[in-house]
Protein backbone atom coordinates (compact mmCIF):
# COMPACT_ATOMS: atom_id res chain seq x y z
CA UNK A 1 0.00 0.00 0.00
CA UNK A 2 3.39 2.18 0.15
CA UNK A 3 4.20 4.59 -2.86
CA UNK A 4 6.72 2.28 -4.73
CA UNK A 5 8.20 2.99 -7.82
CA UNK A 6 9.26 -0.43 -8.62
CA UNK A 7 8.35 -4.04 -7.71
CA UNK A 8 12.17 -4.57 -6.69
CA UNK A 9 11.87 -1.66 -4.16
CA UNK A 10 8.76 -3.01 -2.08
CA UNK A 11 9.22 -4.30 1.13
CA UNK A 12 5.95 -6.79 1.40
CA UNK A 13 6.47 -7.40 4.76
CA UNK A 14 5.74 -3.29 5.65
CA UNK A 15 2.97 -3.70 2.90
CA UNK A 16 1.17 -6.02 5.27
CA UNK A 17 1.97 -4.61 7.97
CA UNK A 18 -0.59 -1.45 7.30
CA UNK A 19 -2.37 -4.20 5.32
CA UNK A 20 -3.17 -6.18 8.58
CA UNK A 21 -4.38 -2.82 10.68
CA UNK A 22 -6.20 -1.17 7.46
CA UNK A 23 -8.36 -3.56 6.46
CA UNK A 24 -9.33 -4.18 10.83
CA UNK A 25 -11.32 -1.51 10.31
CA UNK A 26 -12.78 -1.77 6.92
CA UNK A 27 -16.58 -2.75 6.69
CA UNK A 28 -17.46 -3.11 10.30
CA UNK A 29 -21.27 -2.81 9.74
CA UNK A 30 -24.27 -5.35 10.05
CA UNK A 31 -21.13 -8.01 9.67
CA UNK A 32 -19.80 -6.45 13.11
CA UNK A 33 -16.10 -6.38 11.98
CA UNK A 34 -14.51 -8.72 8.98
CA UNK A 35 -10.73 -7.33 10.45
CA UNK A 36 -7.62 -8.08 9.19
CA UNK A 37 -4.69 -8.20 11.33
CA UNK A 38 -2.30 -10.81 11.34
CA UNK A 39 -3.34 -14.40 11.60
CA UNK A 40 -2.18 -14.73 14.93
CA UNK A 41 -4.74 -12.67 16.27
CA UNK A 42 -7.92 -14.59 14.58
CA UNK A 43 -8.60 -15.27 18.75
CA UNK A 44 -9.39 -11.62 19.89
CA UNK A 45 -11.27 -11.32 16.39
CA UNK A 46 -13.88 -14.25 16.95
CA UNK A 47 -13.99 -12.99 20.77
CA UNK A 48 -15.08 -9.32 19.50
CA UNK A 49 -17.11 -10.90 16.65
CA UNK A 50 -18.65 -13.07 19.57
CA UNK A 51 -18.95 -9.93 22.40
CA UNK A 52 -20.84 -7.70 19.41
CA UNK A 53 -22.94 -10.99 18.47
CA UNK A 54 -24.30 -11.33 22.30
CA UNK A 55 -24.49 -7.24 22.23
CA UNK A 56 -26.91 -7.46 19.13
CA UNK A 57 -29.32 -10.05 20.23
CA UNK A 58 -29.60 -9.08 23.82
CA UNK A 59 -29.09 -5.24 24.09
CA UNK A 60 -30.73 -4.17 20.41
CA UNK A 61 -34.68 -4.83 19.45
CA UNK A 62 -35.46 -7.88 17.71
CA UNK A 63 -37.81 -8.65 15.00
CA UNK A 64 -41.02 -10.29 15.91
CA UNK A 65 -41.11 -14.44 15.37
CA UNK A 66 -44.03 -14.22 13.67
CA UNK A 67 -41.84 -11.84 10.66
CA UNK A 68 -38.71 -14.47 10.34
CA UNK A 69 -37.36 -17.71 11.71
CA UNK A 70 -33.81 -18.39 12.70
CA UNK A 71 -32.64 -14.99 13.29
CA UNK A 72 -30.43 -15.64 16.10
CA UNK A 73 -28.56 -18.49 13.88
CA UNK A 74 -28.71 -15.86 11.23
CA UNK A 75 -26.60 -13.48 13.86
CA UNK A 76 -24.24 -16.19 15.22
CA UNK A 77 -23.28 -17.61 11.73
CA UNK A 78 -22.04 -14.20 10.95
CA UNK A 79 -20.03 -13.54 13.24
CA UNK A 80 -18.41 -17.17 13.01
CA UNK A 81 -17.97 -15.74 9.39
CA UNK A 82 -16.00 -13.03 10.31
CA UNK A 83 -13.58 -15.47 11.93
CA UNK A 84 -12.81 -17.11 8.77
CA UNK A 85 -12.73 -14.10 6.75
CA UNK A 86 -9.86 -12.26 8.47
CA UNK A 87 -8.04 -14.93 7.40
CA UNK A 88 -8.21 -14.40 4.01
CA UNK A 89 -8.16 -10.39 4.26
CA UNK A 90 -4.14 -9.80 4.80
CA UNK A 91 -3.84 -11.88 1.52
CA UNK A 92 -6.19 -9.58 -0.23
CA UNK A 93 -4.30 -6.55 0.46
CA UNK A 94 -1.15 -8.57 -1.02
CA UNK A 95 -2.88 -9.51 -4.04
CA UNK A 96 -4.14 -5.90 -4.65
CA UNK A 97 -0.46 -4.57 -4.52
CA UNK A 98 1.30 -7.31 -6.54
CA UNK A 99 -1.51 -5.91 -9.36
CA UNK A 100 -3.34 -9.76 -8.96
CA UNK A 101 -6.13 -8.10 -10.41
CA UNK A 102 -7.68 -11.11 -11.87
CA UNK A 103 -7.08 -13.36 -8.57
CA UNK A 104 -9.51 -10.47 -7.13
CA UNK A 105 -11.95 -10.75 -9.80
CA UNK A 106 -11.85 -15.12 -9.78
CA UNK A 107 -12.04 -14.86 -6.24
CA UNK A 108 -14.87 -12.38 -5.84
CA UNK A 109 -17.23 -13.81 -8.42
CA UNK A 110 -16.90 -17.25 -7.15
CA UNK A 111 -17.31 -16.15 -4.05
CA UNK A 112 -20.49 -13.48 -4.74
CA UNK A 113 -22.13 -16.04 -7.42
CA UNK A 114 -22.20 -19.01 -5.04
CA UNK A 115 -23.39 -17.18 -2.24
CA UNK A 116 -26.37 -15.54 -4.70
CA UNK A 117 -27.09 -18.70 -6.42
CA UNK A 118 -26.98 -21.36 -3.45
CA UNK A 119 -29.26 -18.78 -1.89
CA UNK A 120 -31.67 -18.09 -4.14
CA UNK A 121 -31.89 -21.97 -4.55
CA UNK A 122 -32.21 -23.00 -0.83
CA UNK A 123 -35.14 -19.82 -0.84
CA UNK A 124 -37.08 -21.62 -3.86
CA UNK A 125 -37.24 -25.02 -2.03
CA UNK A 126 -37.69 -23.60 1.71
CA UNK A 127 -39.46 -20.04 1.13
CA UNK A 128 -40.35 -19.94 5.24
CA UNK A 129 -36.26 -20.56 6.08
CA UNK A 130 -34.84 -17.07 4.15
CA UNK A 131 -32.30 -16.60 7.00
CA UNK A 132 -31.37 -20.37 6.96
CA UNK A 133 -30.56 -20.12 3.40
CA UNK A 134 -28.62 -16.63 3.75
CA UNK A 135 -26.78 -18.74 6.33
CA UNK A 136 -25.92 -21.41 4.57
CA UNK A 137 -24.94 -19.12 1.70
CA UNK A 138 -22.52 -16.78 3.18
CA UNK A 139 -21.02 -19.54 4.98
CA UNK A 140 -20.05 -21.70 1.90
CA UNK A 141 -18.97 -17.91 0.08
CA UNK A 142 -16.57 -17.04 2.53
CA UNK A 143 -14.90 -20.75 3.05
CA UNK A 144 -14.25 -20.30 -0.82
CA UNK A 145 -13.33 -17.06 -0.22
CA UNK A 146 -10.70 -18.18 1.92
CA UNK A 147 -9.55 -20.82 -0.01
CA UNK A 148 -9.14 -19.57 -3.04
CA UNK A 149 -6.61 -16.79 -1.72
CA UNK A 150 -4.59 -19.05 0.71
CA UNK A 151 -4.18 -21.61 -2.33
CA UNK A 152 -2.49 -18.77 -4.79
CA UNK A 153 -1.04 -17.02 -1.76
CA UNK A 154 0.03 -18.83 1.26
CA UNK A 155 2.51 -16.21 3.18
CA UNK A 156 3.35 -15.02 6.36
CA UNK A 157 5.40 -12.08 6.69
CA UNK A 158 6.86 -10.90 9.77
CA UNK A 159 5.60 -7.09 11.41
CA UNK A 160 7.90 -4.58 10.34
CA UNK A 161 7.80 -2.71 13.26
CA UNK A 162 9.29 0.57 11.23
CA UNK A 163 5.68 1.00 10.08
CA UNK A 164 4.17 0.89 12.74
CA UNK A 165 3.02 4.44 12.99
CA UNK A 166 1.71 4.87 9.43
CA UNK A 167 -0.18 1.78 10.46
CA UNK A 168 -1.70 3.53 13.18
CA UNK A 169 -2.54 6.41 11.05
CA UNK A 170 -4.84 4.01 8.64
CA UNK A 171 -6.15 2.48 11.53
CA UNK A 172 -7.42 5.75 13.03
CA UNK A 173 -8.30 6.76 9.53
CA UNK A 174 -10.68 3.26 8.52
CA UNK A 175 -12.18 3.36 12.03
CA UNK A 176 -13.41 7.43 11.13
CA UNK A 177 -14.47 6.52 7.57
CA UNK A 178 -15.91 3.70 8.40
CA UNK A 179 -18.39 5.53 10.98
CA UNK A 180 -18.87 8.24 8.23
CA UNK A 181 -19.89 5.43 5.38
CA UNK A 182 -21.88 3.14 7.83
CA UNK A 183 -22.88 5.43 10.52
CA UNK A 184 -26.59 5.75 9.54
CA UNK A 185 -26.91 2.25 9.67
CA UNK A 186 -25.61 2.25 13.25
CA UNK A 187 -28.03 5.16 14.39
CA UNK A 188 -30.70 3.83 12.56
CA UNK A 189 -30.56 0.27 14.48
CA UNK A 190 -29.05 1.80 17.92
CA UNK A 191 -31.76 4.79 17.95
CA UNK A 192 -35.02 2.87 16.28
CA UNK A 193 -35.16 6.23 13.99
CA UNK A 194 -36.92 3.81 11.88
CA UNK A 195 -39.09 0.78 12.25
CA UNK A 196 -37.95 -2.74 10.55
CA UNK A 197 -40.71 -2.08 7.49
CA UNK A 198 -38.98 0.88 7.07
CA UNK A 199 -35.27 0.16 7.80
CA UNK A 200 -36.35 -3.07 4.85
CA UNK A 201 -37.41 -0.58 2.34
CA UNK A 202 -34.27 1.63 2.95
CA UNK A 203 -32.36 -1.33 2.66
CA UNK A 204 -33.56 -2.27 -0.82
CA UNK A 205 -33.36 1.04 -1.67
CA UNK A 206 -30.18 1.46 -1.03
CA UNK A 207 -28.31 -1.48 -2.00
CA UNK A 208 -30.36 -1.20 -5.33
CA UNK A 209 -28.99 2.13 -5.64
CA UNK A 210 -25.37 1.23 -4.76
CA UNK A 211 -25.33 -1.26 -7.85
CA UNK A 212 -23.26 1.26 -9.70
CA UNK A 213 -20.86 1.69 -6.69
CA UNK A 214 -20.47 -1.65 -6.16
CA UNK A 215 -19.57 -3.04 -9.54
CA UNK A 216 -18.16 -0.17 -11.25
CA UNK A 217 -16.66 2.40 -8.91
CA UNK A 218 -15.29 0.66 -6.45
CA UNK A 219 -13.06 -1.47 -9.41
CA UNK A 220 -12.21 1.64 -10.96
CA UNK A 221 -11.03 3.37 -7.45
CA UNK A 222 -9.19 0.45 -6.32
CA UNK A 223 -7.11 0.13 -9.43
CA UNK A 224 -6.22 3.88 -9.49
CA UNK A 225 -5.22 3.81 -5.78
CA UNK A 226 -2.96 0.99 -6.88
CA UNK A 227 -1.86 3.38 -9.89
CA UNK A 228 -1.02 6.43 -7.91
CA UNK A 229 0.69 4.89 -4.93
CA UNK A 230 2.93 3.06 -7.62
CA UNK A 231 3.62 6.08 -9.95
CA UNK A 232 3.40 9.59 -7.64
CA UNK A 233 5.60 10.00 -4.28
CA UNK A 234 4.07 11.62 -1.00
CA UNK A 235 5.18 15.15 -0.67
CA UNK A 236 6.28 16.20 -4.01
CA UNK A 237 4.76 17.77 -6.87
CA UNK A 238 2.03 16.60 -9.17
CA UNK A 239 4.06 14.65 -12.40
CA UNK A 240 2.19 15.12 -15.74
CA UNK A 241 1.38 11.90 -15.94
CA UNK A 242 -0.45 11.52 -12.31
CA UNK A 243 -1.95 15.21 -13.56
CA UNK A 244 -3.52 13.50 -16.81
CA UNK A 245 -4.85 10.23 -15.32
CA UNK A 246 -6.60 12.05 -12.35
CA UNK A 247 -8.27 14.64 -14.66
CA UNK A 248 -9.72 11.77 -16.89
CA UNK A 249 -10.94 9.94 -13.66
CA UNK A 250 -12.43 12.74 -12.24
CA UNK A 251 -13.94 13.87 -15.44
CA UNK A 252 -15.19 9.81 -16.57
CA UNK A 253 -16.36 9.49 -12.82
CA UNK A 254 -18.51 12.76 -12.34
CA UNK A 255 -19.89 12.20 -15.99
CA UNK A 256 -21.67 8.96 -15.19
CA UNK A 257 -22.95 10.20 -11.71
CA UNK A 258 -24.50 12.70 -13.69
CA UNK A 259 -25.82 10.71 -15.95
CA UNK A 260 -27.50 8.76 -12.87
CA UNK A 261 -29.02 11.97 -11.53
CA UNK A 262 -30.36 12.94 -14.77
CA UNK A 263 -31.88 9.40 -15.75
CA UNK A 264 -32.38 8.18 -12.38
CA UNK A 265 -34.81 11.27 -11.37
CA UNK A 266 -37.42 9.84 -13.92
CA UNK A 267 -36.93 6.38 -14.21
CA UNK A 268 -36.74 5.66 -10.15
CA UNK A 269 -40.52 4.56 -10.79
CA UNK A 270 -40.44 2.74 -13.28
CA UNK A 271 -37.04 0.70 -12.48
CA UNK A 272 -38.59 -0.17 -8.64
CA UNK A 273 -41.48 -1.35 -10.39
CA UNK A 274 -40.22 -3.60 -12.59
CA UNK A 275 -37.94 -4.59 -9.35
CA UNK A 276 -40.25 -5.03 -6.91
CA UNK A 277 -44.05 -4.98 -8.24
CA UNK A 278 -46.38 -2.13 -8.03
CA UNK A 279 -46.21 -2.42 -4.03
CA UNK A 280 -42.87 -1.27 -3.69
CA UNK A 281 -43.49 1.54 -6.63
CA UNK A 282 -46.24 3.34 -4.73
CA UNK A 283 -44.65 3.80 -0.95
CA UNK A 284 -41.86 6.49 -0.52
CA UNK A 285 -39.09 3.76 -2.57
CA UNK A 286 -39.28 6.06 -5.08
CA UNK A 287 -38.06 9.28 -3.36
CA UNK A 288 -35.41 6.90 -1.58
CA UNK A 289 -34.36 5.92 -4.98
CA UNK A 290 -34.25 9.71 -6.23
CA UNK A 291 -32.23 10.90 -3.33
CA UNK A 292 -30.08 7.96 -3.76
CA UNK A 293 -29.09 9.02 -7.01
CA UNK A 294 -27.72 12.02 -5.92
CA UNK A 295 -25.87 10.34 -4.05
CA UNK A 296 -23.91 8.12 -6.11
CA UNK A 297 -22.80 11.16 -8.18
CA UNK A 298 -21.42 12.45 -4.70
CA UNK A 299 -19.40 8.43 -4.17
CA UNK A 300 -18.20 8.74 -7.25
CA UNK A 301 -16.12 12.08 -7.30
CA UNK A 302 -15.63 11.27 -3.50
CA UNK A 303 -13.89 8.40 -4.40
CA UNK A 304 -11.60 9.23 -7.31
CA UNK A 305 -10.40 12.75 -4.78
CA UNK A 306 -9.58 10.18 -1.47
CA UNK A 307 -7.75 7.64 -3.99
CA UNK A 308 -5.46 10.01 -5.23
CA UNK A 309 -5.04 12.12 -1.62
CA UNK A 310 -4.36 8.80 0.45
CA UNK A 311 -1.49 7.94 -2.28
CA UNK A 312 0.38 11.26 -1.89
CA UNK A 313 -0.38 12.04 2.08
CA UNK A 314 2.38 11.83 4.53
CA UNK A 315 1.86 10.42 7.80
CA UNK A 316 1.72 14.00 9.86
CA UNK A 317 -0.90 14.92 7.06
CA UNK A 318 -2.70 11.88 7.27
CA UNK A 319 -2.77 12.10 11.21
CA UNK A 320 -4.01 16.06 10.46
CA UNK A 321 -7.10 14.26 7.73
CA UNK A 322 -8.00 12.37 10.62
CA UNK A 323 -8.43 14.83 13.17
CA UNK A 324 -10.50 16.56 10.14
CA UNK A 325 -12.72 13.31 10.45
CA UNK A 326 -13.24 13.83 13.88
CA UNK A 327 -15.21 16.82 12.64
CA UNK A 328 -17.01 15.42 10.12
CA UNK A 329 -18.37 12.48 11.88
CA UNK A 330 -19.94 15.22 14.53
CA UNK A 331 -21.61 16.99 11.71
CA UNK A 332 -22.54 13.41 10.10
CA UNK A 333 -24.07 13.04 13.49
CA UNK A 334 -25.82 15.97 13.91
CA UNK A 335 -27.30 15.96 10.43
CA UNK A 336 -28.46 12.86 10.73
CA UNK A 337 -30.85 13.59 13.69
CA UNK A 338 -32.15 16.95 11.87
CA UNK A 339 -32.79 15.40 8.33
CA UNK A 340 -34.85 12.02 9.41
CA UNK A 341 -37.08 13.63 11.99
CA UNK A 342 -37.83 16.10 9.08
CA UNK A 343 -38.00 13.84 6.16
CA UNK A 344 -37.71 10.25 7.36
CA UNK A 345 -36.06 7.65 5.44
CA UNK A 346 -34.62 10.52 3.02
CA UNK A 347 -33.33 12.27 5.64
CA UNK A 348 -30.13 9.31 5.67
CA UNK A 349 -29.33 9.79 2.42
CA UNK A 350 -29.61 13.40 2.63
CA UNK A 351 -27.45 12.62 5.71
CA UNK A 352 -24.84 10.74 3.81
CA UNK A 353 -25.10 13.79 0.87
CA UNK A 354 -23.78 15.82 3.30
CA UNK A 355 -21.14 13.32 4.71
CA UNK A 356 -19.87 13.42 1.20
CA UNK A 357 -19.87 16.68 0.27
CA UNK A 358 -17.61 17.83 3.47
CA UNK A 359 -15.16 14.85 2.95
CA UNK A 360 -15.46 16.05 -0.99
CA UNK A 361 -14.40 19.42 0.41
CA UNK A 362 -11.55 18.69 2.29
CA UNK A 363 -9.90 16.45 -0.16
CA UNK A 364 -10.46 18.87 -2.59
CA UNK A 365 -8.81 21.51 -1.03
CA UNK A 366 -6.08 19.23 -0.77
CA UNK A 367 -5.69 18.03 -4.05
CA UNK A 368 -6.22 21.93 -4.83
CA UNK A 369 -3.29 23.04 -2.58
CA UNK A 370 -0.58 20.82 -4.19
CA UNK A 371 2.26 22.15 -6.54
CA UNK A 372 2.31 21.07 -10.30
CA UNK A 373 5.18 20.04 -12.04
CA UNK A 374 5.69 22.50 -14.76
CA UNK A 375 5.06 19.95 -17.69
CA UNK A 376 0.89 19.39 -16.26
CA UNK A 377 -0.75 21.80 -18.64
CA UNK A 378 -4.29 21.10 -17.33
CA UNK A 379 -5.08 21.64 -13.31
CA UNK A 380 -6.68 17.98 -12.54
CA UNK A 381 -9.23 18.87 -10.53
CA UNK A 382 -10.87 20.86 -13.83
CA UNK A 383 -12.12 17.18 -14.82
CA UNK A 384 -14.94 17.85 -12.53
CA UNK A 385 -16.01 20.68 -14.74
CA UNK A 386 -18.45 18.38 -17.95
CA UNK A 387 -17.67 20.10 -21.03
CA UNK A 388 -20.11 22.68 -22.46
CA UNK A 389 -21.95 20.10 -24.83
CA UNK A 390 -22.38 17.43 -22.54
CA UNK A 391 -23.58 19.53 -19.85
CA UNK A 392 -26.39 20.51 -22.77
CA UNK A 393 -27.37 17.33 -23.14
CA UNK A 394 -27.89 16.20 -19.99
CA UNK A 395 -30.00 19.24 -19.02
CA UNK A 396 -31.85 18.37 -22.38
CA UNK A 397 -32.11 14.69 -21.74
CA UNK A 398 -33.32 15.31 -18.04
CA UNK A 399 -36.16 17.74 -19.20
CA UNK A 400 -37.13 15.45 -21.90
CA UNK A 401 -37.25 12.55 -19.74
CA UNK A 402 -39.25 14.06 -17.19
CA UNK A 403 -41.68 15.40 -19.49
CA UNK A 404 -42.15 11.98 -20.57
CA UNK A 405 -42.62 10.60 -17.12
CA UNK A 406 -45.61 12.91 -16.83
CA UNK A 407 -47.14 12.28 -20.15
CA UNK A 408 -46.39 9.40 -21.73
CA UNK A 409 -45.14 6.75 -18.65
CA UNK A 410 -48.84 6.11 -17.13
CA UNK A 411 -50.27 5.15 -20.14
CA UNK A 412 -47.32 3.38 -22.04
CA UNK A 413 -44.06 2.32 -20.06
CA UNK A 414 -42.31 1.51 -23.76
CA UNK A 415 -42.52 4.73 -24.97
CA UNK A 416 -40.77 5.99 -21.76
CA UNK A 417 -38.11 3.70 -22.10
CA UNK A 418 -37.70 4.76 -25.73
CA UNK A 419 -37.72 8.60 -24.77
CA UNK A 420 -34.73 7.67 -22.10
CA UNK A 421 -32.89 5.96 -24.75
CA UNK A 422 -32.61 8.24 -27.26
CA UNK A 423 -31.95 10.87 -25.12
CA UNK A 424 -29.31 8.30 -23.74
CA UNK A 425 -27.85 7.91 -27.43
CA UNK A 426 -27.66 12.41 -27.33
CA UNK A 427 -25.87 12.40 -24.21
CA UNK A 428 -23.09 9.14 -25.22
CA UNK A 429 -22.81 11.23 -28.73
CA UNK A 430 -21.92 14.49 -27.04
CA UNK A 431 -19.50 12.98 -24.37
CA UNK A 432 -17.54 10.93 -27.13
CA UNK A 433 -17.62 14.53 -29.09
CA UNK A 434 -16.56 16.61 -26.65
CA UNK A 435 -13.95 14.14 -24.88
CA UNK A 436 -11.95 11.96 -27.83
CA UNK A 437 -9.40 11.37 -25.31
CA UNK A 438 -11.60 9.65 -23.13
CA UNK A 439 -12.36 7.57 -26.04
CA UNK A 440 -9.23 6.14 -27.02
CA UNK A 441 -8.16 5.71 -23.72
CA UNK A 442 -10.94 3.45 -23.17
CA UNK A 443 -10.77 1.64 -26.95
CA UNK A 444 -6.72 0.89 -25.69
CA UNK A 445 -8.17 -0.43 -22.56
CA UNK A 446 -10.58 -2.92 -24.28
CA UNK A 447 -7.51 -3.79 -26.94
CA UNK A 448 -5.15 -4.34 -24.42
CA UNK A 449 -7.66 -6.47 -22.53
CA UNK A 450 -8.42 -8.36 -26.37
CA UNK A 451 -4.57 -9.08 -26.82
CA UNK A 452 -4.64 -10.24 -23.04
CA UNK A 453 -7.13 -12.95 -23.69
């Protein structure tokens, strides 16, 4: 995870050694904590997985019996999960900086598609067990999980204790982001701002919403942290080439969140309906969905800015983000409370808007503050700005499209769908008009990947 200019150069044990204390922190949510320190440690994981286990079944409201079966299995399973998942989690970090990319990609599709499929099996054939099959699905997806990286990478490295106090500053750092990326979900279970019909729907919502996130930002942002922390070094200017490949990220990433606001505004409807059946169309789902849009435009400029900062930060400026964290998890806080007794479900995702924009901010005026090599002829952060044309076109495309909601989607859902593509086709022709570079960067991409194969 260290800046490295060559493959020679990096010292793998140090690599894990942030690795280990990173990732402890990294998606402690409803899965209470899949850490990843070092192996030896897998004891004080499964007793904290245990301790928050007992915490959520005894000191947090439960569902009724009548609404599901086999919850507390359902809670106990994952956290034995968690267990067997920090194994694997060290290796992961390895893999990422060795550039593994496809072990990633193997590993995460068997693992997702196994878990999906065996689930979605088990539900057909016992449709009153749900939670028995989620069970029985996550547990065979994360053995696979595990095996799969310990078969292509069995290592342990020793602690370099030399790192030890970056690793501390990515600890701090995962534990604050992770509070400001989960942190509704915590209030909302902790605080009952919502009831369990409710907390479902926002659920749905959400993770239906978070499809792009999922499978297409996070990729992208994981590959260009790997990118910057190999090609740029912490504390000195911004090279030409860094300057080039952050401006096209910026500039490919805000261009399809805007495209997800502009579309997403009036198809929300029509997409939860075809998801869910006219039930889940006519409740609030649909302004969930809206605001929800908005917000993936906000992850995915968000995450293209804290890629490139947490590749060039030194340790006293990382400790300095993190005190800046501090901050923003207050104000995360705060407008959390204020926005769902005011709006209700919305008011998270206004919440997390908000979350976003200030950590948008900061790294911003970061990325802003740092001195340019002479040879970078165009400031990076300018990709943010969509070109004149485009910007057209998807104020055109979002008036047309909501004109159509209005008029033409109660009475025929096909001619909606054909008003959103063609105004689909204007926007794609624009952006490929005004952005040839973008283009054949991309066309490369797919060639090299041809040649590849």
């Amino acid at each position: 995870m260290l800046s490295s200019r060559s493959d020679k150069t990096h010292d793998w044990g140090a690599v894990l050694s942030v690795g280990y204390t990173f990732w402890s922190v990294r998606n402690v949510d409803s899965r209470f904590a899949r850490t990843a320190k070092r192996s030896s440690q897998s004891d004080t994981h499964a007793a904290v997985s245990a301790a928050l286990a007992g915490l959520w079944l005894h000191a947090l409201s439960q569902p009724a019996p009548e609404v599901t079966s086999d919850y507390r299995l359902g809670v106990w399973v994952t956290a034995a999960m968690v267990a067997l998942e920090t194994a694997a989690q060290p290796l992961v970090i390895l893999a990422q900086a060795m550039l593994f990319v496809k072990l990633k990609v193997v590993a995460d599709m068997v693992s997702l598609c196994s878990r999906v499929a065996l689930k979605a099996w088990l539900i057909a054939l016992y449709p009153s067990h749900a939670i028995w099959a989620y069970c029985v699905g996550h547990a065979v997806s994360s053995a696979l999980l595990v095996v799969i990286y310990y078969g292509t990478l069995l290592w342990h490295p020793a602690l370099d204790r030399d790192q030890l106090a970056l690793t501390w500053s990515f600890f701090k750092q995962g534990l604050l982001k992770q509070l400001l990326t989960e942190g509704e979900r915590y209030l909302m279970t902790a605080f009952h701002l919502l009831d369990f019909s409710e907390q479902g729907l926002y659920d749905v919502v959400a993770n239906l919403g978070s499809l792009a996130a999922r499978f297409l930002f996070q990729p992208i942002e994981e590959n260009a942290y790997v990118y910057f922390s190999r090609t740029v070094e912490r504390g000195k200017p911004v090279s030409a080439a860094a300057g080039r490949v952050l401006h096209d990220l910026l500039r490919a990433m805000s261009l399809l969140g805007l495209v997800a606001v502009t579309f997403g505004w009036s198809y929300s409807h029509l997409l939860l309906r075809l998801y869910g059946g006219a039930l889940l169309a006519a409740g609030p789902a649909v302004s969930l969905l809206r605001a929800q849009c908005a917000y993936v435009l906000l992850l995915a400029v968000n995450g293209v800015l804290e890629c490139y900062t947490f590749a060039v930060m030194r340790q006293e400026q990382i400790n300095g983000y993190n005190r800046k964290m501090v901050l923003l998890s207050v104000i995360f806080v705060i407008s959390t409370g204020i926005f769902t007794r005011l709006f209700g479900g919305v008011g998270f995702i206004l919440a997390n808007c908000v979350n976003m924009l200030t950590r948008i901010y900061v790294c911003y005026r970061f990325v802003a503050g740092l001195p340019l090599e002479p040879a970078v002829s165009v400031p990076p952060l300018l990709g943010l700005r969509p070109p004149a044309a485009v910007a057209a076109a998807l104020v055109t495309a979002g008036l047309l499209a909501a004109g159509s909601e209005s008029r033409l989607y109660p009475s025929s859902a096909a001619a909606h769908v054909a008003v959103g593509a063609l105004c689909g086709a204007a926007v794609v022709a624009a952006a490929v008009y005004s952005e040839p570079r973008l283009l054949q960067a991309a066309r490369e991409r797919v060639g090299d990947k041809l040649k590849r194969s």
